[in-house]
Protein backbone atom coordinates (compact mmCIF):
# COMPACT_ATOMS: atom_id res chain seq x y z
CA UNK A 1 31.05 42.66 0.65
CA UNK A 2 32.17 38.95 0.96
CA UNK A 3 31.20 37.96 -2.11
CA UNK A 4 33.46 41.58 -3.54
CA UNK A 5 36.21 40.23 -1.48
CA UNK A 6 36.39 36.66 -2.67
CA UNK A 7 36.15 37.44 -6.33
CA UNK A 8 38.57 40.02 -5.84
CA UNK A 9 41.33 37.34 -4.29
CA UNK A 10 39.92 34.72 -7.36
CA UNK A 11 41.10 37.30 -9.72
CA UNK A 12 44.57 38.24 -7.70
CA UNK A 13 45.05 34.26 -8.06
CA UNK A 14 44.18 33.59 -11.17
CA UNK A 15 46.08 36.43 -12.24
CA UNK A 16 49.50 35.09 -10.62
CA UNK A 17 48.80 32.05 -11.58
CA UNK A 18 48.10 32.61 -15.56
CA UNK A 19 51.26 35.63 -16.21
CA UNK A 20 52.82 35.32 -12.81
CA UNK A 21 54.94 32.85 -13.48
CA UNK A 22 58.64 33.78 -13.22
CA UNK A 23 62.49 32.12 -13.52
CA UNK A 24 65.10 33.82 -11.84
CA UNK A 25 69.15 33.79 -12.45
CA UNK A 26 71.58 35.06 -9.60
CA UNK A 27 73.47 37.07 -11.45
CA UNK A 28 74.23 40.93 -11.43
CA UNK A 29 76.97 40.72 -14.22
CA UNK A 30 78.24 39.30 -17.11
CA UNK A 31 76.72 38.62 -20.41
CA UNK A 32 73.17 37.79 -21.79
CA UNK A 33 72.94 35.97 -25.11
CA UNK A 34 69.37 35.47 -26.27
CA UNK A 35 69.07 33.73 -28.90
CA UNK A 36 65.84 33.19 -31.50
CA UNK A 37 63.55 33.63 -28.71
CA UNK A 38 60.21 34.98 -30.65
CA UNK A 39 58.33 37.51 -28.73
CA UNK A 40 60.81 39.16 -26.33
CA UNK A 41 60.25 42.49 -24.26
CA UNK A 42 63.46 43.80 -21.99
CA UNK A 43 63.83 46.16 -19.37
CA UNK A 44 66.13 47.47 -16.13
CA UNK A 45 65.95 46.71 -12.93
CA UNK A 46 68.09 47.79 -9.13
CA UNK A 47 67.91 44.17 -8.48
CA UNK A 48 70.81 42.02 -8.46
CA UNK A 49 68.94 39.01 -10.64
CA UNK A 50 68.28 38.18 -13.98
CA UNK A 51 64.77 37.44 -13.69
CA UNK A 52 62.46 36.06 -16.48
CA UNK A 53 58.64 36.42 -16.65
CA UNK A 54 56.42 34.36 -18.36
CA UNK A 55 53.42 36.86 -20.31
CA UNK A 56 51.40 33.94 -21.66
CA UNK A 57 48.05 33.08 -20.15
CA UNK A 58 46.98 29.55 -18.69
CA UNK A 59 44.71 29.26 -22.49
CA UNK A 60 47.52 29.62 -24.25
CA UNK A 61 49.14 26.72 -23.02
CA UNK A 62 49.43 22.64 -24.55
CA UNK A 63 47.27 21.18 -22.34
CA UNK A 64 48.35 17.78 -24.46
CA UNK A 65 52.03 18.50 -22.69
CA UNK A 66 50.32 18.61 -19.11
CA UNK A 67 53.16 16.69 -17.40
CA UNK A 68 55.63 16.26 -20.45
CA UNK A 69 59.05 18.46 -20.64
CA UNK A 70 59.57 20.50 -24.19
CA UNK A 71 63.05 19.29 -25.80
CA UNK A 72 64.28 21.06 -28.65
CA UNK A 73 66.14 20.50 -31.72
CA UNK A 74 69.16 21.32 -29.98
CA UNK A 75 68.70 18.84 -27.53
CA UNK A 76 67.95 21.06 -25.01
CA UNK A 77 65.19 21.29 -22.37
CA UNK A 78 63.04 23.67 -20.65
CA UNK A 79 64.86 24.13 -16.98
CA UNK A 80 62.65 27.25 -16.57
CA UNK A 81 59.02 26.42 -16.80
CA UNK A 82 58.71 29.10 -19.29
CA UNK A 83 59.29 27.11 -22.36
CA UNK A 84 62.88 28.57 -22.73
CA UNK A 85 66.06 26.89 -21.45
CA UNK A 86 69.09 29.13 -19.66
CA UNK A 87 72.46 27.85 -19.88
CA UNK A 88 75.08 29.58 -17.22
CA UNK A 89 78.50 28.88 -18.54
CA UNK A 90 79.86 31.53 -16.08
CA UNK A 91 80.11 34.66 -17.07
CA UNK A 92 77.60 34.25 -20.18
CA UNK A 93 73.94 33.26 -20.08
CA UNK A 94 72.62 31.79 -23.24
CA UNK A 95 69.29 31.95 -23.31
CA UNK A 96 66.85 29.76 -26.11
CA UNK A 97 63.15 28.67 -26.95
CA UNK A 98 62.34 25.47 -27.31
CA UNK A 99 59.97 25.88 -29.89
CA UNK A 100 60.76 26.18 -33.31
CA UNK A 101 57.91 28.74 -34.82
CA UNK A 102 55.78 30.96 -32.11
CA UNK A 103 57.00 30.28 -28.54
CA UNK A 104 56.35 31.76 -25.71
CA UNK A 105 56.04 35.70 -24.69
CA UNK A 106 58.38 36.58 -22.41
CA UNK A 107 60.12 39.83 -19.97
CA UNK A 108 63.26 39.75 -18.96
CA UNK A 109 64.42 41.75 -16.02
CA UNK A 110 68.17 42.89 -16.82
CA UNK A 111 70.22 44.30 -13.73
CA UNK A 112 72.78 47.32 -14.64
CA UNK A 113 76.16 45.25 -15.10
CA UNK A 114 74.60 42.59 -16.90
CA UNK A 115 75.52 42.92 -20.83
CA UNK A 116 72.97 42.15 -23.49
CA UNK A 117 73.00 40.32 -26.54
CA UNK A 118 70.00 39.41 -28.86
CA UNK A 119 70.11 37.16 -32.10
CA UNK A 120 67.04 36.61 -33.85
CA UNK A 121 66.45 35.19 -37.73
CA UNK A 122 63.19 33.75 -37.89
CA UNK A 123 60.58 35.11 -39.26
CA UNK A 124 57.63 34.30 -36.94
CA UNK A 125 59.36 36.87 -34.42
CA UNK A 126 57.78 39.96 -32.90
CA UNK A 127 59.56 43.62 -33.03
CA UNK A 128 61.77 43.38 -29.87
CA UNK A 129 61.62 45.97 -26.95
CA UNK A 130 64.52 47.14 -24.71
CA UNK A 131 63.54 49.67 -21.83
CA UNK A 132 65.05 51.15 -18.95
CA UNK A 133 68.41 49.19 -20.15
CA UNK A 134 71.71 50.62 -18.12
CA UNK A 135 74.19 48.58 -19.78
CA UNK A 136 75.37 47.52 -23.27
CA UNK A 137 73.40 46.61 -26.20
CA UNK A 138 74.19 44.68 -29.14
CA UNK A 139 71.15 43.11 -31.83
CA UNK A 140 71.14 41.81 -35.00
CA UNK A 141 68.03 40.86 -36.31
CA UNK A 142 66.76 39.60 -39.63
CA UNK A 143 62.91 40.60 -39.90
CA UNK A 144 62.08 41.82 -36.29
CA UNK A 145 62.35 45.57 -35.53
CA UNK A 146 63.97 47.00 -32.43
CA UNK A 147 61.82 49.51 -30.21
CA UNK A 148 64.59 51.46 -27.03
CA UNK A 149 62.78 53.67 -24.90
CA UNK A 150 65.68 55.31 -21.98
CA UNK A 151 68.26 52.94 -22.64
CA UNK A 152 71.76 53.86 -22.23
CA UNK A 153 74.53 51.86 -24.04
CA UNK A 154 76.84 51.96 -25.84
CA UNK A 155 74.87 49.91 -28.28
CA UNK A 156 75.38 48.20 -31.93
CA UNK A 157 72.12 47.60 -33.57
CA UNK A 158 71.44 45.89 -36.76
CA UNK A 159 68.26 44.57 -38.53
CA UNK A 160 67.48 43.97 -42.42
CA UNK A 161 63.99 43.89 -42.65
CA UNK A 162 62.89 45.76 -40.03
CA UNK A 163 62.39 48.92 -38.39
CA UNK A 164 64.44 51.03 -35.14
CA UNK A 165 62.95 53.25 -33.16
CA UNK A 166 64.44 55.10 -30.56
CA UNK A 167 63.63 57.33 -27.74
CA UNK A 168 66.81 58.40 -25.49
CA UNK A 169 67.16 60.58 -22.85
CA UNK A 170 70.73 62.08 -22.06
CA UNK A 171 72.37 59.48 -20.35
CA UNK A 172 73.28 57.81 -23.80
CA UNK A 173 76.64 56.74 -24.05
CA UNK A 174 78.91 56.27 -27.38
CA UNK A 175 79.24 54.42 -29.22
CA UNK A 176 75.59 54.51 -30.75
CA UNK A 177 75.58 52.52 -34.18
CA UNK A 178 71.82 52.60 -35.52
CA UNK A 179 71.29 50.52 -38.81
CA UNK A 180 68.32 49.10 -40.91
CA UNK A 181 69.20 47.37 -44.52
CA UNK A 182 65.16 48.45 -45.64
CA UNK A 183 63.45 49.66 -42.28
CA UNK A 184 63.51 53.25 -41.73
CA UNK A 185 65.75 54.44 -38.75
CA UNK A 186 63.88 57.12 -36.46
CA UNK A 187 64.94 58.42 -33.44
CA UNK A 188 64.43 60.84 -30.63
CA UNK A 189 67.24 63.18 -28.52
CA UNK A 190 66.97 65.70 -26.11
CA UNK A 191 68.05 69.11 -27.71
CA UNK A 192 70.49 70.09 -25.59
CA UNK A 193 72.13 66.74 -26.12
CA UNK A 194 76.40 66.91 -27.74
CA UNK A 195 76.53 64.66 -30.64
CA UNK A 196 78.67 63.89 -33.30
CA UNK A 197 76.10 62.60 -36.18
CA UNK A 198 76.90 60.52 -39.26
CA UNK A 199 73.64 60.07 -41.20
CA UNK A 200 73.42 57.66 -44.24
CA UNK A 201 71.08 56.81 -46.96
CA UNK A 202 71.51 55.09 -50.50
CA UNK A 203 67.83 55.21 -51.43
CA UNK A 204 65.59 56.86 -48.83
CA UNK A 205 65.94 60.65 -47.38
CA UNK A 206 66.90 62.19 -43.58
CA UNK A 207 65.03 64.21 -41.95
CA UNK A 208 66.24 66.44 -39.07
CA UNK A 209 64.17 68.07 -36.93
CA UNK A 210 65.02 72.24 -37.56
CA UNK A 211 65.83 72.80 -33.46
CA UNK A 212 69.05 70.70 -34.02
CA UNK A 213 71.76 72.95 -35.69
CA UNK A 214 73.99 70.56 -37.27
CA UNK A 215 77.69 72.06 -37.95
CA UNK A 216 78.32 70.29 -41.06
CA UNK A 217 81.62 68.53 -41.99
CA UNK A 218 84.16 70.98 -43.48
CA UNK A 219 87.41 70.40 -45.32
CA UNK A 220 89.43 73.52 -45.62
CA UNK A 221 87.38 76.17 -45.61
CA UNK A 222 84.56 74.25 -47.68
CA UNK A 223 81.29 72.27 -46.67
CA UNK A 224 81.25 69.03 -47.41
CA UNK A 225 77.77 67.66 -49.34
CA UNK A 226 77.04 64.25 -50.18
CA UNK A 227 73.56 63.17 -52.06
CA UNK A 228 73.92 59.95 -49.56
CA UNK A 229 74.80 61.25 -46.44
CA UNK A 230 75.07 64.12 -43.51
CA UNK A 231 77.85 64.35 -41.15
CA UNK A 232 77.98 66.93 -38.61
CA UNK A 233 77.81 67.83 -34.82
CA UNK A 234 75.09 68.85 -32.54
CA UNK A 235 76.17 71.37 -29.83
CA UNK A 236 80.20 70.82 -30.63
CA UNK A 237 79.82 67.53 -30.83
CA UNK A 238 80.18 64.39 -28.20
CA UNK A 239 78.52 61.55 -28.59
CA UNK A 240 79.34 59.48 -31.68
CA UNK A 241 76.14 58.71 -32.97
CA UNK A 242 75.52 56.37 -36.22
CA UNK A 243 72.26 56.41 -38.13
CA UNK A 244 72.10 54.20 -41.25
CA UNK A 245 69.39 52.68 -43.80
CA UNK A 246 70.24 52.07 -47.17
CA UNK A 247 66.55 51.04 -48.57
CA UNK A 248 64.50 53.38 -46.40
CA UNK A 249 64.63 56.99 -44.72
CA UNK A 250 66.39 58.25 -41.30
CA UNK A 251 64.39 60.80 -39.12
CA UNK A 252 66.10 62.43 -36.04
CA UNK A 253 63.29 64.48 -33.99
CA UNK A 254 64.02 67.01 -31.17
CA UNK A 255 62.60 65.48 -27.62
């Protein structure tokens, strides 16, 4: 039993120790502006601090730099111990990693009033995950997709190479702009959600699941077709919801 109970408090330290490791902001408001931070995962929390949490293991770590502080490019230096530095100028939070190609993996903790922002061009970036998010959301992304599971907006979204996916519940607020230059934009709504839909594709196709009844757009007393897009409300309409790819398809599925 001793023997159970000290390997079980070896793991529970090795364990804080190796992803435990954590950076926190006071801050309940304002404005988050992360930029070109690789491998990035986002969600709400009731807490009133911006709170960062290192994911990387003790293995994964320069054992060279034991002792040493990372500077950047930029002439910035890591003030967090997580290999990123935070700069509080007030109201906004910029937020960069100091290395230039892999960096480290990393959760951020967002309270509700805080505003989010996320820039990210490289290519040695993961898809980027936002969950749980109560406040505003805007992205623009070059090759990393954007995953939103029960995040509420209003959100702008933008990537060119890669992929949205979206899973909402009906707290979404407008306005909801969705767009992918060659990734395919798929999401998910709850049926009995009130939408006002414009759907847009040059090359690929939409796809709408058959328990949304879209009233199309009308002009007169006619139905207005276009081989490119699809514009028309859910339930009456609400919500003004954008979905756009130009190189790839758009699917909206029925939660």
């Amino acid at each position: 039993m001793k023997k159970q109970l000290l390997l079980l408090a070896f793991v529970s330290f090795f364990t804080c120790t190796a992803f435990g490791q954590e950076y926190k902001l006071a801050r309940s408001s304002g404005k988050l502006v992360i930029k070109e931070v690789n491998h990035l995962t986002l969600e709400g929390t009731s807490g009133n601090e911006i709170v960062f949490v290192s994911l990387d293991g003790s293995d994964e770590k320069d054992k060279r730099a034991a002792g040493l502080r990372a500077i950047s490019s930029m002439g910035l230096e890591d003030n967090t111990g997580l290999g990123l530095a935070v700069l509080d100028k007030g109201t906004t939070y910029e937020v960069y990693q100091l290395k230039k190609m892999d960096g480290p993996r990393v959760k951020i903790l967002v309270p509700k009033g805080v505003a989010i922002s996320i820039i990210h061009s490289s290519p040695y970036g993961d898809d980027i995950k936002l969950k749980n998010i109560e406040s505003e959301i805007e992205s623009s992304t070059v090759h990393s997709g954007i995953h939103l599971e029960n995040v509420t907006g209003p959100m702008n979204i933008k990537t060119v190479h890669g992929e949205i996916e979206a899973n909402f519940n009906a707290g979404i607020k407008s306005p909801v702009r969705l767009v992918s230059t060659h990734g395919p934009v798929d999401i998910t709504l709850p049926q009995a959600v009130k939408a006002t839909m414009t759907m847009s594709t040059t090359y690929g196709e939409i796809y709408v699941d058959p328990a949304f009844k879209l009233e199309m757009e009308t002009k007169g007393d006619l139905v207005k077709y276009s081989s490119n897009s699809v514009n028309g409300k859910i339930n009456g309409g609400g919500l003004e919801i954008e979905l756009k790819s130009t190189h790839n398809s758009i699917y909206l599925r029925n939660k």
